[in-house]
Protein backbone atom coordinates (compact mmCIF):
# COMPACT_ATOMS: atom_id res chain seq x y z
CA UNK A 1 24.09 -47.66 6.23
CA UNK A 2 25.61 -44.23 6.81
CA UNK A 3 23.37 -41.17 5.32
CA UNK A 4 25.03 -39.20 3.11
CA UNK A 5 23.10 -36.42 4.20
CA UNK A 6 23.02 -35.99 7.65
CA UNK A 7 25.75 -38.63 8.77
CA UNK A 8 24.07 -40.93 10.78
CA UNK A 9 22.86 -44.54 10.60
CA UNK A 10 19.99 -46.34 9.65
CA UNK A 11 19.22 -49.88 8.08
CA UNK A 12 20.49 -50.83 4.85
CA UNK A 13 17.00 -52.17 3.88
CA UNK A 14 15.34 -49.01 4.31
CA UNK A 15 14.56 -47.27 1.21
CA UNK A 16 15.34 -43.99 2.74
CA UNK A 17 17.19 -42.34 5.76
CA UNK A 18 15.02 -42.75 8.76
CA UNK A 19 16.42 -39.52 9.88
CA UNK A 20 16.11 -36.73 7.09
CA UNK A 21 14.38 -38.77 4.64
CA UNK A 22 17.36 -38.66 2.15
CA UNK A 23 17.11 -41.76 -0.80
CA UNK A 24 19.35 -44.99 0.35
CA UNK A 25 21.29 -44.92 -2.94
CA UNK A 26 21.75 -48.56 -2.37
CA UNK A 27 18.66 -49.41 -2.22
CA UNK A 28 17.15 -51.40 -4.71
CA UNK A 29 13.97 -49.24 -5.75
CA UNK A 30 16.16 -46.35 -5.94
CA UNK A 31 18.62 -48.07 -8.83
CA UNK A 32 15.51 -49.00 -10.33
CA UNK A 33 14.58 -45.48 -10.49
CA UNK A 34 17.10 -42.94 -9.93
CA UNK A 35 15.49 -39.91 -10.55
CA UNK A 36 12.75 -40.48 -8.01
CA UNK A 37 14.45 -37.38 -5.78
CA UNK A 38 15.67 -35.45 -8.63
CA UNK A 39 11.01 -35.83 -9.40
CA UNK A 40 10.29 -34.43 -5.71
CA UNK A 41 12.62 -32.15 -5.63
CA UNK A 42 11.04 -30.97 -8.77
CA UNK A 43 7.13 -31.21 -7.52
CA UNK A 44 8.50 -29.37 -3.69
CA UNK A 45 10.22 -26.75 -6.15
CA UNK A 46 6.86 -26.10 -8.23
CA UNK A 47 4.56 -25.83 -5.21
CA UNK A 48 6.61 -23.45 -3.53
CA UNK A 49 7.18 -21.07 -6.51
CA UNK A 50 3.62 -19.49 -6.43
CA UNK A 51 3.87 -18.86 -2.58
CA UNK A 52 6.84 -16.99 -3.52
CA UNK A 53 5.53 -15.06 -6.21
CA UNK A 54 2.62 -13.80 -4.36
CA UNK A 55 4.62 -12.59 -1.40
CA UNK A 56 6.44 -10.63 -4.52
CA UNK A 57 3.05 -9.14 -5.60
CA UNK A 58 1.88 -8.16 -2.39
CA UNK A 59 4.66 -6.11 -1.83
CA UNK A 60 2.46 -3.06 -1.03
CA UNK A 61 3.41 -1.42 2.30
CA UNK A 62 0.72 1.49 1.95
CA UNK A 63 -1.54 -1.21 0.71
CA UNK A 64 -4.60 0.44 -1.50
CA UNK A 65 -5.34 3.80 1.00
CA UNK A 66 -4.04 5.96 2.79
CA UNK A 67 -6.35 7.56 5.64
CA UNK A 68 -3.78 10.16 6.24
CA UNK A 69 -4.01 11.84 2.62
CA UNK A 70 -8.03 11.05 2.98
CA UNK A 71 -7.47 13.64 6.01
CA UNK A 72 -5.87 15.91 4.27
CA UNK A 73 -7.89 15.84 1.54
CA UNK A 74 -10.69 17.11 3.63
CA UNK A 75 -8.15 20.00 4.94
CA UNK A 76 -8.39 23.21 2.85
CA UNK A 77 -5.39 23.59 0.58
CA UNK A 78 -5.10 19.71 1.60
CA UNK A 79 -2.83 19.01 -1.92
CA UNK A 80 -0.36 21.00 -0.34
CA UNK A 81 0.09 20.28 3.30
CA UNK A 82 -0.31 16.29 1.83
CA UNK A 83 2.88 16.37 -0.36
CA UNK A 84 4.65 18.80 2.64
CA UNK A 85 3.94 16.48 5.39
CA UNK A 86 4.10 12.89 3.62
CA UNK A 87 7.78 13.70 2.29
CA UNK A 88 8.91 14.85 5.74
CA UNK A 89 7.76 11.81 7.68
CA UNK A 90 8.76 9.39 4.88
CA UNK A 91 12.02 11.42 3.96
CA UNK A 92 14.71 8.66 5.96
CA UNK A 93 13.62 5.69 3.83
CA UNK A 94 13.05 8.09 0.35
CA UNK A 95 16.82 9.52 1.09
CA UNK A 96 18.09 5.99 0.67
CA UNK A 97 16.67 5.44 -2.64
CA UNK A 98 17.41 9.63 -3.80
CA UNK A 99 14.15 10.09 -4.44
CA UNK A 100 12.25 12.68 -1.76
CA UNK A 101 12.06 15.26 -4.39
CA UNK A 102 10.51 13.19 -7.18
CA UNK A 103 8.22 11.49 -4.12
CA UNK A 104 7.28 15.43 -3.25
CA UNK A 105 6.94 16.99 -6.99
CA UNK A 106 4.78 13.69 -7.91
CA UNK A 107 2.33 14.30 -4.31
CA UNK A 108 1.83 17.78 -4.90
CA UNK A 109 1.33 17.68 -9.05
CA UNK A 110 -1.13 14.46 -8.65
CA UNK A 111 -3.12 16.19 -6.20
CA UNK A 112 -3.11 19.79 -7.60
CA UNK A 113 -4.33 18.32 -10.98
CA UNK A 114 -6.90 16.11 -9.16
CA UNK A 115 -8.03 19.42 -7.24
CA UNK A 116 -8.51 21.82 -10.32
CA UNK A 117 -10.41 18.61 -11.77
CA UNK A 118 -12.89 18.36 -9.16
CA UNK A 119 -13.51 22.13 -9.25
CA UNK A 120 -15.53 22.19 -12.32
CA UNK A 121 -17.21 19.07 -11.66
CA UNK A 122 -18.43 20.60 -8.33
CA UNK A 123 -19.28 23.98 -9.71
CA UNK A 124 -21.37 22.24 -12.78
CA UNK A 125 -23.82 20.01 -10.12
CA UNK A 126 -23.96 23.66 -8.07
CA UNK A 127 -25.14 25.23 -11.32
CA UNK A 128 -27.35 22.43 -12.51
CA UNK A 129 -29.34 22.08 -9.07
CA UNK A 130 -29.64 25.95 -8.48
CA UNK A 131 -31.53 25.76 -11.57
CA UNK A 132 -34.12 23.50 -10.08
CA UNK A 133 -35.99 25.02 -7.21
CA UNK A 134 -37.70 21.83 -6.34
CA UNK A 135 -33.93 20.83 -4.92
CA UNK A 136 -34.14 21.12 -1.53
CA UNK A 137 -31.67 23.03 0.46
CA UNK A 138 -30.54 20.35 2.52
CA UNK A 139 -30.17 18.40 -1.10
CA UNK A 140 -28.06 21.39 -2.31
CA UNK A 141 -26.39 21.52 1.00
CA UNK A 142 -24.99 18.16 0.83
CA UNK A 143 -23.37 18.43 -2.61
CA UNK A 144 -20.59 20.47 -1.88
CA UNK A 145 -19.45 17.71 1.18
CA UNK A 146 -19.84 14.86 -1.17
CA UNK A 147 -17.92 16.23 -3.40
CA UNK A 148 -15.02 16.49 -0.82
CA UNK A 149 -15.34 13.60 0.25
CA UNK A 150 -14.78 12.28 -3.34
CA UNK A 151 -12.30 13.92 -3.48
CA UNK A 152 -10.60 13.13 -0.50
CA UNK A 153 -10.56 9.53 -1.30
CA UNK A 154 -9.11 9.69 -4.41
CA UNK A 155 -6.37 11.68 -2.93
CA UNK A 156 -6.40 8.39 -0.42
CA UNK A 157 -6.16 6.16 -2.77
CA UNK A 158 -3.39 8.34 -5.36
CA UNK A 159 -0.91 8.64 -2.12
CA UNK A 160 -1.20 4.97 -1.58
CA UNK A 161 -0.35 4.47 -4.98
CA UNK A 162 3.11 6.78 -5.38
CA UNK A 163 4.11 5.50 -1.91
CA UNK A 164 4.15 2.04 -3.09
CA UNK A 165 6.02 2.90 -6.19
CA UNK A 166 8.10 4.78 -4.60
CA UNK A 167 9.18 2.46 -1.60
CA UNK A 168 8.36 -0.87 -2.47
CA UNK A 169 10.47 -2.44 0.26
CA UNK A 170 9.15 -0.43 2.69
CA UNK A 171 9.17 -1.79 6.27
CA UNK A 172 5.28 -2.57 7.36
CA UNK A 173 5.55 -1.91 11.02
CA UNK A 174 7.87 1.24 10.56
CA UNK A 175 5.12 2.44 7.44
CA UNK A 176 2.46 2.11 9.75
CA UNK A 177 4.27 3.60 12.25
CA UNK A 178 4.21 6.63 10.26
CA UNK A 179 1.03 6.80 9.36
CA UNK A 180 -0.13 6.78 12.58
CA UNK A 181 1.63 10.17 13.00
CA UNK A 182 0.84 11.04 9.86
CA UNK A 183 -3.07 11.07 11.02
CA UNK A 184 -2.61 12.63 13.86
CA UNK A 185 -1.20 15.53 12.26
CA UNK A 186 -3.81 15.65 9.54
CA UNK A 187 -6.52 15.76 12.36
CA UNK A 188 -4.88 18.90 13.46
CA UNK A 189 -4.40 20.34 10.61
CA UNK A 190 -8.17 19.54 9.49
CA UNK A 191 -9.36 21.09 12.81
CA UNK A 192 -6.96 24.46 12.46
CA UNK A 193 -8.31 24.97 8.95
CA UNK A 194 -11.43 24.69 9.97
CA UNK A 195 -11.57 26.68 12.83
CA UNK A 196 -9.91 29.47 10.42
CA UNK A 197 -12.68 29.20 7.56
CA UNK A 198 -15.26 29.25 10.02
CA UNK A 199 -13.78 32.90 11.34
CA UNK A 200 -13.15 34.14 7.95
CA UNK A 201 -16.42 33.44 7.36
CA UNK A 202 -18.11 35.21 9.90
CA UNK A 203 -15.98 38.10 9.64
């Protein structure tokens, strides 16, 4: 018996090819039921289709944060060197799609809101624990950094989000590529600032 499939030869009394597993045609089981392969193909077609889905839905190359806009964050004026930096380095894979100016208006508006937001919030718990005196100092010390870092990663977490909207199809390795960079310059950045504040400060 030749295989219709793959062309070579196996015994007629087999009920498939021994070779790629292809239905002998002749075969008496498979006249008795012909749709047999038309069945597995079927089942093989089924079980595959979720595996294919989910590689669909995890189509996130930013994933859920973004420790680069956490850094930032931290930063003073972080909303702004965030949407500055993140649409330079990511700029060659937004030009393909047209949309670096959307990616850099939807940064810098997401994160200026999210900044004004937090502003009250943070001067209401000042206001409510200088009215207790039994409120440590240290207490009252450390609302001002929780705060920013609440702040920080929901700026994390908001970046992630417009990046993956953005650029779906971004390449992983390249993506993380970038980020790496990305973090390095928010380090910087973070330090600078802070070096600056501090001398303000004490001038």
């Amino acid at each position: 018996m030749i295989c219709k499939k793959c062309g070579k030869e196996y015994e007629d009394d087999m009920p498939c090819c021994l070779w790629c597993d292809a239905p002998n045609e002749e075969h008496p089981n498979f006249k008795n039921n012909p749709r047999q392969d038309s069945t597995k193909t079927h089942e093989a077609s089924i079980v595959s289709a979720p595996q294919e889905n989910c590689v669909e839905d995890d189509r996130k190359p930013a994933g859920l944060f973004m420790w680069s806009s956490f850094i930032f964050g931290l930063a003073a004026f972080g909303y702004i060197y965030v949407a500055i930096i993140q649409t330079l380095l990511h700029h060659k894979v937004l030009r393909e799609t047209k949309s670096s100016l959307s990616f850099f208006f939807k940064l810098f508006v997401a994160n200026l809101a999210l900044f004004f937001l937090t502003l009250p919030f943070a001067n209401t718990i000042a206001n409510i624990a200088s009215k207790h005196p039994q409120v440590s100092q240290s207490v009252k010390g450390l609302i001002p950094l929780l705060v920013c870092i609440g702040y920080a990663t929901a700026q994390g977490f908001i970046c992630a989000k417009i990046v993956n909207t953005h650029v779906p199809d971004y390449d992983v390795k390249m993506y993380r590529k970038k980020e790496r960079i990305a973090i390095g310059i928010a380090i910087v950045v973070f330090i600078i600032t802070s070096i600056v504040i501090a001398v303000c400060k004490q001038a």
